[in-house]
Protein backbone atom coordinates (compact mmCIF):
# COMPACT_ATOMS: atom_id res chain seq x y z
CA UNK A 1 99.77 127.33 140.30
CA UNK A 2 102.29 124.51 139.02
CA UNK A 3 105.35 125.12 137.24
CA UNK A 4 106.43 123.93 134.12
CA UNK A 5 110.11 124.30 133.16
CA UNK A 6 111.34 123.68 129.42
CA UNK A 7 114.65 125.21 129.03
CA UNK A 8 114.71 124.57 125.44
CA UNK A 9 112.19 127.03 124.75
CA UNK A 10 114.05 129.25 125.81
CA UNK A 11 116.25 129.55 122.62
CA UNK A 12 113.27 129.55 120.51
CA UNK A 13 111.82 132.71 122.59
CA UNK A 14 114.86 135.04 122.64
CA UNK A 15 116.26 134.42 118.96
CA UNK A 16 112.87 134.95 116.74
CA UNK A 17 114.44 138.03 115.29
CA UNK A 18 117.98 136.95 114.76
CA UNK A 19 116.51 133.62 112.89
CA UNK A 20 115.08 135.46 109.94
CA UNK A 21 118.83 136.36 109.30
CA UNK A 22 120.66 133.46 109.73
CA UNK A 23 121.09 131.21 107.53
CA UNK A 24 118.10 128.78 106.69
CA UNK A 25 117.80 125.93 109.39
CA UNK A 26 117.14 123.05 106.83
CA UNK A 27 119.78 124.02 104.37
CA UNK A 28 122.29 124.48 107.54
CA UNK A 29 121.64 120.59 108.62
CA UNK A 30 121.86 119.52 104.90
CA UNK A 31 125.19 120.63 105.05
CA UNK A 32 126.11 120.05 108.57
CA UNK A 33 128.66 117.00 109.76
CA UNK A 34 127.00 115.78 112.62
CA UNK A 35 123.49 114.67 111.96
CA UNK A 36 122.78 114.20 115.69
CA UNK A 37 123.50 118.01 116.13
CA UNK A 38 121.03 119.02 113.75
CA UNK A 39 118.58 116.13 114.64
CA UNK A 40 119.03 114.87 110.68
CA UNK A 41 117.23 111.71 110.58
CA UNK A 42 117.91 110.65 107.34
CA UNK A 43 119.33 111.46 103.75
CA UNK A 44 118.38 110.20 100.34
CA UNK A 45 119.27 111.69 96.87
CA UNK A 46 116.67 114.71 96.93
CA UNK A 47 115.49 115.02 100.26
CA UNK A 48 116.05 114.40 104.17
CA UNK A 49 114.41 113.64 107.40
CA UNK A 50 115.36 115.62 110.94
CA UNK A 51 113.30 116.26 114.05
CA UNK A 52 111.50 119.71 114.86
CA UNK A 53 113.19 121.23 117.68
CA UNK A 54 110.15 122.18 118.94
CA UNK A 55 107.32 120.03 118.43
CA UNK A 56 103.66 119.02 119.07
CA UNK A 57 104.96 115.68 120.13
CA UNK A 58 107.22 113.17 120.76
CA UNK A 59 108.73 112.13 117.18
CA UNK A 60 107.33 115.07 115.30
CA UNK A 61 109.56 114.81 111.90
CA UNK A 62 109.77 117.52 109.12
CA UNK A 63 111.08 116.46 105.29
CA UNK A 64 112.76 119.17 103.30
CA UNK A 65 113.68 118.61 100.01
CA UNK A 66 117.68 119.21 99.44
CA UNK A 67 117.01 122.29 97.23
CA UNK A 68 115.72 125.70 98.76
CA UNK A 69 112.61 126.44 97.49
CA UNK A 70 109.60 128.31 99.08
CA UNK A 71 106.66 126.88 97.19
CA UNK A 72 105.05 123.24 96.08
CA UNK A 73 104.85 124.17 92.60
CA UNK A 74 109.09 124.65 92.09
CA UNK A 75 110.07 121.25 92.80
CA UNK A 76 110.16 118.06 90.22
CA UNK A 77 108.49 115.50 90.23
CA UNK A 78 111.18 112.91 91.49
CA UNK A 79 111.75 115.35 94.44
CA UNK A 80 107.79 115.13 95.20
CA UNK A 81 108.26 111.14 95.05
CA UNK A 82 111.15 111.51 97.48
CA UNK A 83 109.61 113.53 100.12
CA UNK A 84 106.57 110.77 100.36
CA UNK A 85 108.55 108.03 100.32
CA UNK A 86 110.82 109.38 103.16
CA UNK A 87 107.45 110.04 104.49
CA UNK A 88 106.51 107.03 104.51
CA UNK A 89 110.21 105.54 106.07
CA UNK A 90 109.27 107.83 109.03
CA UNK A 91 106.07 106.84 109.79
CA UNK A 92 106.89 103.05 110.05
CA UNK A 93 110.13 104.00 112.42
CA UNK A 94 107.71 105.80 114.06
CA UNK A 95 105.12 103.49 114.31
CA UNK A 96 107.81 100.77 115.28
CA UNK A 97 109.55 103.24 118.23
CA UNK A 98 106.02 105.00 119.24
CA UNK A 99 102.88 103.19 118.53
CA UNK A 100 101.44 106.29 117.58
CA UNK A 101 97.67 106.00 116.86
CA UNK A 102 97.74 107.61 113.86
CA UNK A 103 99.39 110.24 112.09
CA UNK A 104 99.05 114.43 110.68
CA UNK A 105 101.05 114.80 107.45
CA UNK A 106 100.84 117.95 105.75
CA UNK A 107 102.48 121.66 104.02
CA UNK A 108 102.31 124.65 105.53
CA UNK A 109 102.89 126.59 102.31
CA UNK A 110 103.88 130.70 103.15
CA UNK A 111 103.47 132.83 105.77
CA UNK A 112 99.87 133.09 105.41
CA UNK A 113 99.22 129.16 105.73
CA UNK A 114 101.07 128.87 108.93
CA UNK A 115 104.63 128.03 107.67
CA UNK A 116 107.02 128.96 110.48
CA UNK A 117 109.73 128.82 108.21
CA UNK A 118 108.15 129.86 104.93
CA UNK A 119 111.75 129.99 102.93
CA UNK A 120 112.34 126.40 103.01
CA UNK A 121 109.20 123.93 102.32
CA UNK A 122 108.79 121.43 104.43
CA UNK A 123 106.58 118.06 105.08
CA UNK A 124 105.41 117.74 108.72
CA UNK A 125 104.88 113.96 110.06
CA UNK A 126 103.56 114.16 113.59
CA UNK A 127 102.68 110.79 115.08
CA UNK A 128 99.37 111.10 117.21
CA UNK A 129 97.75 109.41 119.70
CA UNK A 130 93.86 109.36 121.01
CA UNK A 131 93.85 111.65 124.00
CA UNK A 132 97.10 113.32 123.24
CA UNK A 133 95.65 116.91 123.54
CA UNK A 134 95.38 118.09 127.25
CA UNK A 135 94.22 121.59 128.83
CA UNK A 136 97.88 122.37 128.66
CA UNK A 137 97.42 123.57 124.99
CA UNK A 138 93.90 124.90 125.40
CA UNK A 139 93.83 127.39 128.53
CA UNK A 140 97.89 127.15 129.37
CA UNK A 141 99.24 128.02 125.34
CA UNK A 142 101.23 125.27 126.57
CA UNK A 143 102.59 121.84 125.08
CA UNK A 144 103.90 119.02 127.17
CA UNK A 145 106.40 116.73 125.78
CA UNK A 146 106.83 114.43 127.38
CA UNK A 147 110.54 113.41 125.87
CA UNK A 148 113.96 114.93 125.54
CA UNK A 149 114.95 115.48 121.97
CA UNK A 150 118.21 113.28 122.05
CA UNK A 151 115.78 110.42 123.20
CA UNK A 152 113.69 110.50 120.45
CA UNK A 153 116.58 111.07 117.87
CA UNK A 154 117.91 107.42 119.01
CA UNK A 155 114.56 105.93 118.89
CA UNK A 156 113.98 107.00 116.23
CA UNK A 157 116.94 106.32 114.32
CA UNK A 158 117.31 102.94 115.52
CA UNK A 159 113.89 102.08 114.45
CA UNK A 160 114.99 103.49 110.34
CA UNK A 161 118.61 101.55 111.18
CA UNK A 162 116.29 98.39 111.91
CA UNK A 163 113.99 98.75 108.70
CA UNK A 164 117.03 99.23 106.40
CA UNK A 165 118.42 96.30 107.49
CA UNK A 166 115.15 94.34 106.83
């Protein structure tokens, strides 16, 4: 049998309990100085961008909106417009530092609907590729990826830097 280390895991393991009492991790990088520390992306007047610390793959982005709400139905319209269109400014950086074949976009919304982090709602954008799903996941309940997180927050970054200045 092989051996697969990934150290940052390990934080996610040991503090499941303690992160139900902290305080929420997208209203924590909203307010934090240093975007690379919390993996912030990008910020625009209702909304922001950041990485998930532990994702399905390479470049796997989450949009929150600025305000703390739980559910779809609490936020305004113009928030709703914001959270596509930073969307959208993801996938093209990602399409410009990945090549990703294509893309999943979607809300978990509660508990019951998957939402790790039911508190704050949040838009998943997880670039995809054909073939990306290995045995790893199926008979290991493992995920490879295959990139370190500060990697992919430069790639990625550049890649928005580059289409703002276009």
């Amino acid at each position: 049998m092989e051996t697969l280390f990934a150290p940052w895991r390990f934080e996610y393991v040991t503090n499941v309990d303690r992160r139900d009492r902290e305080q929420c991790i997208f209203c924590r990088a909203l307010v934090a100085a240093n975007d690379r520390d919390t993996l912030t992306l990008l910020r625009s007047s209702r909304c922001f961008a950041l990485l998930n610390r532990y994702p399905y793959t390479s470049g796997h982005c989450m949009v929150a909106p600025n305000l703390h709400v739980c559910d779809f139905e609490s936020l305004d319209d113009a928030t709703l417009a914001d959270i596509m269109v930073t969307a959208k400014r993801l996938m093209g950086a990602l399409r410009s530092a990945y090549a990703p074949h294509g893309f999943n976009v979607g809300l978990n919304v509660g508990a019951a609907a998957g939402a790790g982090l039911a508190e704050h709602l949040h838009l998943h954008v997880v670039p995809r590729w054909r073939g990306d799903t290995n045995l790893m996941g199926v008979i290991g309940d493992t995920r490879v990826i295959p990139e370190e997180l500060g990697t992919t927050f430069d790639k990625v970054r550049a890649a928005i830097d580059a289409e703002e200045r276009r």
